[in-house]
Protein backbone atom coordinates (compact mmCIF):
# COMPACT_ATOMS: atom_id res chain seq x y z
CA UNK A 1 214.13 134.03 56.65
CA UNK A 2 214.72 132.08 52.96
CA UNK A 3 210.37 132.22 53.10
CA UNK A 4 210.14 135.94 54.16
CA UNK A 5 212.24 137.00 51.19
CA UNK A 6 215.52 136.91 52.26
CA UNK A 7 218.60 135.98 49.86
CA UNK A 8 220.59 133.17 51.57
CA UNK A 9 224.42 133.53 50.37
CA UNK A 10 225.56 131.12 52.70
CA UNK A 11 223.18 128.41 54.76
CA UNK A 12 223.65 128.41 58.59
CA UNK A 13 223.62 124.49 58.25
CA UNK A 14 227.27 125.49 56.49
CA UNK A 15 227.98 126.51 60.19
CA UNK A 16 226.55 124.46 62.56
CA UNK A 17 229.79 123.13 64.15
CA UNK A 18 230.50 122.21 67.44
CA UNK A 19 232.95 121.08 70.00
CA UNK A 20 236.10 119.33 68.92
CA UNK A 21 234.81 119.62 65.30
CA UNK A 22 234.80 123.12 65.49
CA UNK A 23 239.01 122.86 65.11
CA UNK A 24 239.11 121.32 62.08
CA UNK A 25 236.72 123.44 60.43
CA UNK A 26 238.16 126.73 61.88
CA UNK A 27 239.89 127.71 57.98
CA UNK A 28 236.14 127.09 56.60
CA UNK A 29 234.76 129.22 59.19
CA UNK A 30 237.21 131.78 58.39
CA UNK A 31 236.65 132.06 54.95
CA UNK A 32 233.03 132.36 55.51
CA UNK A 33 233.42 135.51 57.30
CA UNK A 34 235.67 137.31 54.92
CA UNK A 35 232.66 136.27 52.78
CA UNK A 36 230.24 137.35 54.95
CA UNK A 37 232.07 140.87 55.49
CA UNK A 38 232.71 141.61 51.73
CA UNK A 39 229.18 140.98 51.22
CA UNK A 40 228.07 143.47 53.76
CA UNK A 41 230.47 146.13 52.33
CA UNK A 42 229.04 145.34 48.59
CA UNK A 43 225.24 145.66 49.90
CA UNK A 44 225.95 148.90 52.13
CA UNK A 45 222.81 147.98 54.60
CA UNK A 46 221.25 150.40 56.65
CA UNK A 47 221.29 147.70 59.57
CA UNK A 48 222.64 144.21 60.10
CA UNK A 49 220.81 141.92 62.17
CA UNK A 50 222.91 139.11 64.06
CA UNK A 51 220.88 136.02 64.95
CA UNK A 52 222.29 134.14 67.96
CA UNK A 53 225.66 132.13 66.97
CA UNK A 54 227.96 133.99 69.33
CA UNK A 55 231.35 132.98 67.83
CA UNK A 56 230.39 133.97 64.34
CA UNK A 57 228.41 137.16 64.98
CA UNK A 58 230.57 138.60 67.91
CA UNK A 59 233.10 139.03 64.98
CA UNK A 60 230.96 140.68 62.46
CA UNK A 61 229.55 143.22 65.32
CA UNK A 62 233.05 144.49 65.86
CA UNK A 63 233.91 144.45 62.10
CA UNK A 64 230.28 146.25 61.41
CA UNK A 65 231.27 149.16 64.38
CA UNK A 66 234.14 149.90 62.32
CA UNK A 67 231.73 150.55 59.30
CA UNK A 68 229.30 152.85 61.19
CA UNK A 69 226.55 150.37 60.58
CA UNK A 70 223.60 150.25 63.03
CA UNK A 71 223.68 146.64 64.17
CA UNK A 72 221.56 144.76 66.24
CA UNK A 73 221.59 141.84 67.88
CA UNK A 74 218.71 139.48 68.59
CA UNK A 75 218.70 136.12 70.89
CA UNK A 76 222.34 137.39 72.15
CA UNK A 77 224.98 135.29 73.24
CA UNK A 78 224.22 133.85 76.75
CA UNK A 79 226.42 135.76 78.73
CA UNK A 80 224.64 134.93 81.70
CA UNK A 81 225.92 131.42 81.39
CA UNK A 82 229.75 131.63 80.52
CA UNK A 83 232.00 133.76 79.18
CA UNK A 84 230.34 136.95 80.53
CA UNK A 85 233.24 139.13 79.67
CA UNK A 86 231.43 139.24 76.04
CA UNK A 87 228.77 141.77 77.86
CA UNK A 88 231.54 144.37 77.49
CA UNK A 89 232.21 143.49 73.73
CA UNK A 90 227.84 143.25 72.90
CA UNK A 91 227.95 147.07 74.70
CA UNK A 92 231.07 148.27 72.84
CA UNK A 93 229.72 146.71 68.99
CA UNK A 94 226.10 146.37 69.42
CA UNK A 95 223.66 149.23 69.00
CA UNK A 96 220.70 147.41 70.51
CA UNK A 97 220.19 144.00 71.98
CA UNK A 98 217.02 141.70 72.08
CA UNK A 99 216.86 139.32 74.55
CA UNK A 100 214.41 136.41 74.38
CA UNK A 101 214.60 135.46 78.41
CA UNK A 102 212.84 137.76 81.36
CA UNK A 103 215.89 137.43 83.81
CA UNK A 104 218.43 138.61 80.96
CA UNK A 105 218.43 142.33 81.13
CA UNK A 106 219.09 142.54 84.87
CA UNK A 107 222.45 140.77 83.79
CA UNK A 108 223.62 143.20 81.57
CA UNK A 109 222.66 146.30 83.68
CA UNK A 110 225.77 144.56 85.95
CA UNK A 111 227.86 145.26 83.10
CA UNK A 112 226.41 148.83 82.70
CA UNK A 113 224.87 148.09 79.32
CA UNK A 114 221.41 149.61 78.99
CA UNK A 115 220.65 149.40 75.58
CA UNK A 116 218.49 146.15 75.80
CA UNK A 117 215.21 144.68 75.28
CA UNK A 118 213.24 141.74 76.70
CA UNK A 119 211.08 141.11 73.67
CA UNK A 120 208.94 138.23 74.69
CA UNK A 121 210.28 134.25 73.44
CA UNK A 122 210.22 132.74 69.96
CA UNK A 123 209.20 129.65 71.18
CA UNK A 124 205.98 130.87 73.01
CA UNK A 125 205.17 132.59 69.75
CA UNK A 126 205.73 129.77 67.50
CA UNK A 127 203.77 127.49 69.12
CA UNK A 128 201.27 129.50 69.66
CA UNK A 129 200.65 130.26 66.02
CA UNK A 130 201.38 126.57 65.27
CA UNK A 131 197.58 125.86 67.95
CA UNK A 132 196.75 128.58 65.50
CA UNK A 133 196.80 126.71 62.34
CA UNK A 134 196.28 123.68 63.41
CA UNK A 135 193.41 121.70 64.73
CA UNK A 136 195.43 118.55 66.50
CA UNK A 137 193.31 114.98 66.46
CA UNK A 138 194.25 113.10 69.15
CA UNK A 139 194.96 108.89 68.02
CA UNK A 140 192.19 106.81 68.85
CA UNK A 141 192.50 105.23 71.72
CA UNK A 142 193.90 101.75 70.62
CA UNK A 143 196.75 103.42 69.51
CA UNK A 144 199.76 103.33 71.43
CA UNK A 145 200.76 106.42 73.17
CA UNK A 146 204.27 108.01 71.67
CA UNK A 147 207.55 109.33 73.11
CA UNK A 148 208.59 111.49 70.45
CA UNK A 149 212.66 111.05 70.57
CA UNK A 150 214.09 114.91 70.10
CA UNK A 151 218.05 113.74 69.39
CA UNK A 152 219.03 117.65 68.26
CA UNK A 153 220.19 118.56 65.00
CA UNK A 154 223.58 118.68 65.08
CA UNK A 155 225.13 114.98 63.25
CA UNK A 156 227.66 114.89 66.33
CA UNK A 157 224.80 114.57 68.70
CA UNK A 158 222.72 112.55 66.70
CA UNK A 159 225.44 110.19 66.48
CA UNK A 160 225.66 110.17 70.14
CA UNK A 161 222.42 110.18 71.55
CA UNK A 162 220.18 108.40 69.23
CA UNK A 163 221.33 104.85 70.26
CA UNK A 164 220.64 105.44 73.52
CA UNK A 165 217.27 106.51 73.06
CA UNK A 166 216.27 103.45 70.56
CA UNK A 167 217.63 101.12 73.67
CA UNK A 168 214.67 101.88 75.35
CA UNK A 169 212.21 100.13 73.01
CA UNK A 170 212.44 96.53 74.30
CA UNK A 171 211.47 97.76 78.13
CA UNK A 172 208.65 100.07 76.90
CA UNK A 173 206.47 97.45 74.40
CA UNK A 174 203.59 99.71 75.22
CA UNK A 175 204.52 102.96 73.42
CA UNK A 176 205.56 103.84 69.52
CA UNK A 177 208.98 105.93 69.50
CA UNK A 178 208.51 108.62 66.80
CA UNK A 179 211.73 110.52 65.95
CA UNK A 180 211.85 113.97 65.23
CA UNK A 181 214.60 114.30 62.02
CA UNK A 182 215.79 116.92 60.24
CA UNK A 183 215.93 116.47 56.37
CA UNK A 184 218.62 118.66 55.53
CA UNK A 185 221.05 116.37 57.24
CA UNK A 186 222.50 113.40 55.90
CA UNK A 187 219.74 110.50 56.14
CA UNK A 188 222.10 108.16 57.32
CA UNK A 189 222.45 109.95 61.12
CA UNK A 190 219.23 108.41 61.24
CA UNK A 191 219.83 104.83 59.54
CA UNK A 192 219.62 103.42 62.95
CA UNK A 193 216.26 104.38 63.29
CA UNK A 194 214.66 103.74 60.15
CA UNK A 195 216.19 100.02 60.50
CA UNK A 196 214.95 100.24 63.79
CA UNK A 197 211.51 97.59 64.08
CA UNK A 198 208.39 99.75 65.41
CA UNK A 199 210.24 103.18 64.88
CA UNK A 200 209.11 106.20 62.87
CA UNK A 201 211.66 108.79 61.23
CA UNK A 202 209.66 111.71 60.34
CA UNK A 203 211.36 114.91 59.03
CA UNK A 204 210.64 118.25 59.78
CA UNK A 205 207.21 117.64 61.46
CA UNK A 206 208.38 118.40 65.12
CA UNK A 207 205.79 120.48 66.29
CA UNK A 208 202.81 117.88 64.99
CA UNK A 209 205.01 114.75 66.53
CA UNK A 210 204.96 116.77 70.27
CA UNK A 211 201.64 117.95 69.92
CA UNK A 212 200.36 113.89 69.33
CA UNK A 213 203.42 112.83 71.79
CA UNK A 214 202.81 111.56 75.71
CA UNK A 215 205.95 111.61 76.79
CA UNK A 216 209.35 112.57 75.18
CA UNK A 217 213.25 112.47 75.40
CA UNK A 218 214.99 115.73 74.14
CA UNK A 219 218.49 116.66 73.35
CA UNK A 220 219.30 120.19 75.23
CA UNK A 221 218.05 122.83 73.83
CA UNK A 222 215.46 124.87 72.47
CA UNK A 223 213.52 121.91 72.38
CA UNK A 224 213.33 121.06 75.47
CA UNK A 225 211.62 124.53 76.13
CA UNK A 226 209.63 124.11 72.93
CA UNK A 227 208.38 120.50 74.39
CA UNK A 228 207.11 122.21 77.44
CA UNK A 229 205.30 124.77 76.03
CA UNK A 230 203.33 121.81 74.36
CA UNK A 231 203.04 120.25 77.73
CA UNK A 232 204.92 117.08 77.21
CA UNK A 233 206.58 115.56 80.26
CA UNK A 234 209.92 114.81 79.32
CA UNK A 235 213.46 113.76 79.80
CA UNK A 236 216.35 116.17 78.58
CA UNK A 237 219.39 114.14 77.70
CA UNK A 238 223.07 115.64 76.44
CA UNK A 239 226.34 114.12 75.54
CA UNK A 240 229.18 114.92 73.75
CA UNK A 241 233.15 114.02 73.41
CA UNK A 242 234.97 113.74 76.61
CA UNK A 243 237.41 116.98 75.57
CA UNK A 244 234.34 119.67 74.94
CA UNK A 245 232.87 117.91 77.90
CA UNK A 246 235.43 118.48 80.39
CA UNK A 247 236.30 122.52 79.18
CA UNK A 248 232.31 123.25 79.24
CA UNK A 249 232.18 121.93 82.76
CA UNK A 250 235.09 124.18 84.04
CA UNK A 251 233.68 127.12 82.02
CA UNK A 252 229.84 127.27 82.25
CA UNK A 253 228.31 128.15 85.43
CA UNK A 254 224.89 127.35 85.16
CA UNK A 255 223.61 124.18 87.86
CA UNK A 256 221.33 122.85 84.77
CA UNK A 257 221.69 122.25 81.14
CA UNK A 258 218.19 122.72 80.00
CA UNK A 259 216.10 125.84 79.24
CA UNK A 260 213.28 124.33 81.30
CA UNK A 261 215.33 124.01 84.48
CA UNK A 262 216.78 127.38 84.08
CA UNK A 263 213.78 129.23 83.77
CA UNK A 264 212.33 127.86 86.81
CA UNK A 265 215.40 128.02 88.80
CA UNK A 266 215.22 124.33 89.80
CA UNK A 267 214.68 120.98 88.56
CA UNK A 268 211.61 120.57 87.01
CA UNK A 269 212.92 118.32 83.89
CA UNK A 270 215.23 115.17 84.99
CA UNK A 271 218.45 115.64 83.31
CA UNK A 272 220.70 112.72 82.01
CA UNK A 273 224.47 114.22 81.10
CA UNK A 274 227.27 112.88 79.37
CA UNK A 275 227.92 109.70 81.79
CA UNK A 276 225.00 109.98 82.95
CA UNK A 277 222.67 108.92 79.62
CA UNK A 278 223.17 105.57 79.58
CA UNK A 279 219.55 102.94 79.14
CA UNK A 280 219.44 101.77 82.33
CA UNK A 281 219.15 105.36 83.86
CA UNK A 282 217.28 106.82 80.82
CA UNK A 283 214.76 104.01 81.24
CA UNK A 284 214.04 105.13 84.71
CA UNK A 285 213.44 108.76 84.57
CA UNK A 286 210.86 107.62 81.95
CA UNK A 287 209.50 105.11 84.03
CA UNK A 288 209.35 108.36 86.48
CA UNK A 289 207.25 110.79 83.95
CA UNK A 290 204.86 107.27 82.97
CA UNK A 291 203.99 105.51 86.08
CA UNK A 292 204.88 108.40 88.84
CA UNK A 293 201.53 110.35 88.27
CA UNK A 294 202.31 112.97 91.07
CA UNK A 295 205.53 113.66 89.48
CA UNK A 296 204.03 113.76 86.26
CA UNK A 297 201.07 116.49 87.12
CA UNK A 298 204.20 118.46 88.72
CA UNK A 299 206.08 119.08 86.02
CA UNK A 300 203.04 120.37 84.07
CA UNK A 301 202.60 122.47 86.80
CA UNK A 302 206.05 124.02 86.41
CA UNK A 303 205.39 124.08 83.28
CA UNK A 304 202.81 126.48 83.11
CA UNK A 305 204.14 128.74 85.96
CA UNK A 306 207.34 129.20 83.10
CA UNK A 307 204.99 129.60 80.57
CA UNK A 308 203.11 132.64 82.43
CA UNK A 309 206.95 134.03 83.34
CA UNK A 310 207.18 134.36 79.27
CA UNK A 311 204.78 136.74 78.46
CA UNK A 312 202.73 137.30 76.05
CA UNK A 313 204.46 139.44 73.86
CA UNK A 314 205.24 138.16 69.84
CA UNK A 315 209.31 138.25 69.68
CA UNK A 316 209.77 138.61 66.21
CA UNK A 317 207.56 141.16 65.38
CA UNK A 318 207.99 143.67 68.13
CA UNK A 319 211.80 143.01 67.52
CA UNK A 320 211.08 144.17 63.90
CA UNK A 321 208.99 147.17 65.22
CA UNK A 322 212.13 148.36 67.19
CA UNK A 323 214.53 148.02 64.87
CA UNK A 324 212.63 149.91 62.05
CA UNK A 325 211.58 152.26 65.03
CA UNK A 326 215.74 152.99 65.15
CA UNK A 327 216.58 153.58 62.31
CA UNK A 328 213.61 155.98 61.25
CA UNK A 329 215.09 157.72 64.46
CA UNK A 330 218.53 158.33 63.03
């Protein structure tokens, strides 16, 4: 957005808080909305746009409705997966919503909300410009093959997960483990790494380190969808405190974690959750993706079939289209 033009008052990395953190943060929080809503009544927009971030956004939708501001909402909360009362609040606050998965807008037609959009995936777009730009030379052949290591970028699941995927390095001599780091958080979430013999930190780069990577381990998330669409067999990993743990088990109702598994409606992706993710069982589902070469060309398979379910349509701009397309209406 910052590159497009746009005048950052407050960075979302100000806001990316999660679980048990989230408590003692909640005054910050706070006082970054009253922020965030003076600064909307000072600039008097013809639209606001809420970006995913549920908890935040929900809150400005309802203060914007009281303002008779159009206000959309793109990559909406996923209602689909807990907490679907918030269907009623996105049809009471929200002019129009954009949704960036195909099975989404059936959902909220339960709810009798109508004014939404499937507008195609960011993901498939992104990495389809990034095979745009790019021209990717594959390492020569005495190279060893990487697992690209995908820990999130959150600091409370770096701090989690990372160790756990650096175990594996003694039982895999074979391979180079290339993590995928973000540089505007503290360098020290990865000090583990970078003291780490035979491992590479490398910041921001995530698209070039999957599109050189063989296998890969990936924090839930976008990622894990992102690694797909690059056609990287990998293992999606997740773990968190034992408190945020044991409330999102009793209130999500999705049977997987990842995007990948979702999509297809069954397990494509092995998944390795909270107890779950320790090295001895991490080290076999990779074993699985390496040496298992029918499992292997299965998952690729899957991969594509989710792939094709996308679409081909470019998210971002055709949810730009519509929203202009609104407000020239009004």
């Amino acid at each position: 957005m910052e590159q497009a033009g746009a005048e950052l008052v407050v960075h979302y990395r100000e806001l990316a808080i999660m679980g048990l953190n989230m408590v003692g943060s909640l005054g910050k929080l706070m006082r970054y909305l009253q922020h965030c809503k003076k600064d909307i009544l000072l600039f008097q927009p013809d639209a606001v746009i809420l970006i995913d971030y549920a908890g935040f956004n929900l809150r400005i939708a309802k203060f914007t409705k009281t303002q008779h501001i159009k206000t959309f909402y793109y990559i909406p909360p996923k209602v689909w997966a807990w907490n679907s009362r918030r269907a009623h609040q996105l049809k009471a606050y929200v002019d129009w919503i954009y949704t960036i998965f195909p099975f989404e807008k059936d959902f909220y037609v339960k709810y009798n909300c109508h004014n939404v959009t499937y507008v195609g995936n960011p993901s498939v777009e992104e990495v389809a410009l990034y095979h745009q730009q790019h021209v990717v030379s594959k390492p020569a052949t005495a190279t060893k093959p990487i697992i690209a290591l995908l820990p999130g970028s959150r600091p409370q699941e770096i701090r989690r997960i990372l160790p756990t995927m650096l175990a594996l390095i003694p039982h895999l001599p074979d391979y180079q483990f290339v993590v995928a780091a973000v540089s505007e958080l503290r360098q020290e979430l990865y000090q583990i790494a970078i003291e780490t013999v035979g491992v590479q930190v490398i910041y921001d780069q995530t698209y070039d380190i999957l599109s050189r990577a063989s296998t890969a381990i990936v924090a839930s998330g976008t990622a894990t969808l992102e690694t797909a669409l690059f056609k990287v067999p990998q293992v999606v990993v997740y773990q968190t405190d034992r408190l945020t743990y044991f409330i999102a088990k009793h209130l999500v109702k999705l049977r997987y974690i990842s995007l990948v598994n979702i999509l297809a409606g069954k397990e494509v992706v092995r998944e390795l959750i909270q107890h779950q993710l320790t090295t001895k069982n991490l080290l076999k589902a990779m074993e699985e993706i390496i040496y298992n070469t029918d499992f292997r060309q299965e998952q690729l398979g899957n991969y594509a079939a989710i792939r094709d379910s996308l679409g081909e349509q470019k998210a971002s701009i055709y949810t730009a289209q519509s929203i202009v397309k609104h407000l020239l209406e009004v």
